[in-house]
Protein backbone atom coordinates (compact mmCIF):
# COMPACT_ATOMS: atom_id res chain seq x y z
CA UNK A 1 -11.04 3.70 7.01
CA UNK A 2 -7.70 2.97 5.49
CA UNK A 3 -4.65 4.89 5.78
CA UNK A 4 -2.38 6.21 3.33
CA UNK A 5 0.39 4.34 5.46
CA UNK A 6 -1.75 0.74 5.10
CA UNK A 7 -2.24 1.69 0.93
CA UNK A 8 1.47 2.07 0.82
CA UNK A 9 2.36 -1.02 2.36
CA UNK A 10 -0.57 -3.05 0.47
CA UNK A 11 1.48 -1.94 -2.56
CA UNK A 12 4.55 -2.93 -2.42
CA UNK A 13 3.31 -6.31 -1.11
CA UNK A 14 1.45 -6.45 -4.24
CA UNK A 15 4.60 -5.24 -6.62
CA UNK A 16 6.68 -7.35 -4.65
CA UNK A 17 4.73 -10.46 -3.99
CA UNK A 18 7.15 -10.87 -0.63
CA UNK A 19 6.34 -9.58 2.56
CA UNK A 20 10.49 -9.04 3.25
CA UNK A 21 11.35 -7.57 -0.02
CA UNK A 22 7.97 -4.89 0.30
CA UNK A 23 8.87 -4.03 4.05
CA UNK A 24 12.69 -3.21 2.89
CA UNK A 25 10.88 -1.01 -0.02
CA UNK A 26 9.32 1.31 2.62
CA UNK A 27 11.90 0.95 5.21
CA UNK A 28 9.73 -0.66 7.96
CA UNK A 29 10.41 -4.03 9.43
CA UNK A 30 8.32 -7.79 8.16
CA UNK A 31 6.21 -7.68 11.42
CA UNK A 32 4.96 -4.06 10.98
CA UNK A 33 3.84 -4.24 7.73
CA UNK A 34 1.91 -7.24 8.12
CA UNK A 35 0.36 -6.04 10.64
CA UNK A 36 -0.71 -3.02 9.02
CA UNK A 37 -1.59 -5.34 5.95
CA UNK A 38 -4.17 -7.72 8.40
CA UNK A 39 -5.34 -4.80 9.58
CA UNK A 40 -6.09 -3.26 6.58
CA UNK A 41 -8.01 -6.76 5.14
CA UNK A 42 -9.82 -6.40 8.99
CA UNK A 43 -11.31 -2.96 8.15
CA UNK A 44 -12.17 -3.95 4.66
CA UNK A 45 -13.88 -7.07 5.60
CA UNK A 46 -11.62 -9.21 2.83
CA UNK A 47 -8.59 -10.96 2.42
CA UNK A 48 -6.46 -9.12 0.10
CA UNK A 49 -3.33 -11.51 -0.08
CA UNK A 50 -3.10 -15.37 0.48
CA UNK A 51 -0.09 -16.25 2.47
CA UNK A 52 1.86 -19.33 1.94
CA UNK A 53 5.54 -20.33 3.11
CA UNK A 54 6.33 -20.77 -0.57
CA UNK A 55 4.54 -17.73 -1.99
CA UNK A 56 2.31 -14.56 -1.52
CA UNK A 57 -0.36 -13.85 -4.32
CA UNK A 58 -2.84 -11.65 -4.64
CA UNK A 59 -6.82 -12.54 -4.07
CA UNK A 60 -8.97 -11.46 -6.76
CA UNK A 61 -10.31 -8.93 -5.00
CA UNK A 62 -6.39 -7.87 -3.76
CA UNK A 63 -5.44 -7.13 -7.42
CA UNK A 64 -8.49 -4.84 -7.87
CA UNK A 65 -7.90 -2.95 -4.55
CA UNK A 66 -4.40 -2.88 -5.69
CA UNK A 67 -5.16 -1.30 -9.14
CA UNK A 68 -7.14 1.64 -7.01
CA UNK A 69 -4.50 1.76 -4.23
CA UNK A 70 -2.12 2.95 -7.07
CA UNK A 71 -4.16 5.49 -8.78
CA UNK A 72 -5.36 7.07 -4.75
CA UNK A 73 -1.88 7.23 -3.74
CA UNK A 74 -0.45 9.08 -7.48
CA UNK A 75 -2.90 11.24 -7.01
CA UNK A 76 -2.30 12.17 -4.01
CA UNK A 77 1.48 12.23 -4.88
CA UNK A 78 -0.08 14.87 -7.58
CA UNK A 79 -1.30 16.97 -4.92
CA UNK A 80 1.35 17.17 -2.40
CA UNK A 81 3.87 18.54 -5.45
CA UNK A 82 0.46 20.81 -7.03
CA UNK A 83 0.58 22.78 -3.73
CA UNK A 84 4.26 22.90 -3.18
CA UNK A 85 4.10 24.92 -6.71
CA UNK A 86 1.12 26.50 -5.01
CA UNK A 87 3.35 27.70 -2.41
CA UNK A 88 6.42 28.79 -4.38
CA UNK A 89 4.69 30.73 -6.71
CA UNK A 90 3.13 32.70 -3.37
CA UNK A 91 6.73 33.38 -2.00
């Protein structure tokens, strides 16, 4: 199953279209977020990004998985800060 982690990364690749520029974004080196990125097309069973020297671009399928990646990831944004209200309003 994918991680939150391998979402994250898939992300910024995908707002970034540069494996350097997306690892900088969330402050991990090149190597580990492409590895976290193969692994992630590994467990899905697809290749997400095509990888070039000149260029990274998303597959079809990449952009859709992308779309989702962003709305699983806000939402779960929305409920780390719904139960940090959760807990203020208990203190």
């Amino acid at each position: 199953m994918p991680t939150f982690k391998q979402l994250r990364y898939f992300l910024a690749v995908s707002e970034t279209l540069h494996f350097r520029r997306a690892a900088d974004s969330v402050h991990v080196s090149q190597p580990t977020l492409s590895t976290q990125i193969k692994e992630l097309e590994d467990q899905l069973g697809v290749q997400l990004v095509e990888r070039s020297r000149a260029r990274v671009l998303l597959t079809p399928i990449g952009r859709a998985v992308a779309i989702r990646a962003a709305n699983i990831l806000r939402d779960m944004q929305d409920i780390i800060e719904m139960t940090k209200v959760g807990q203020s309003l208990l203190s």
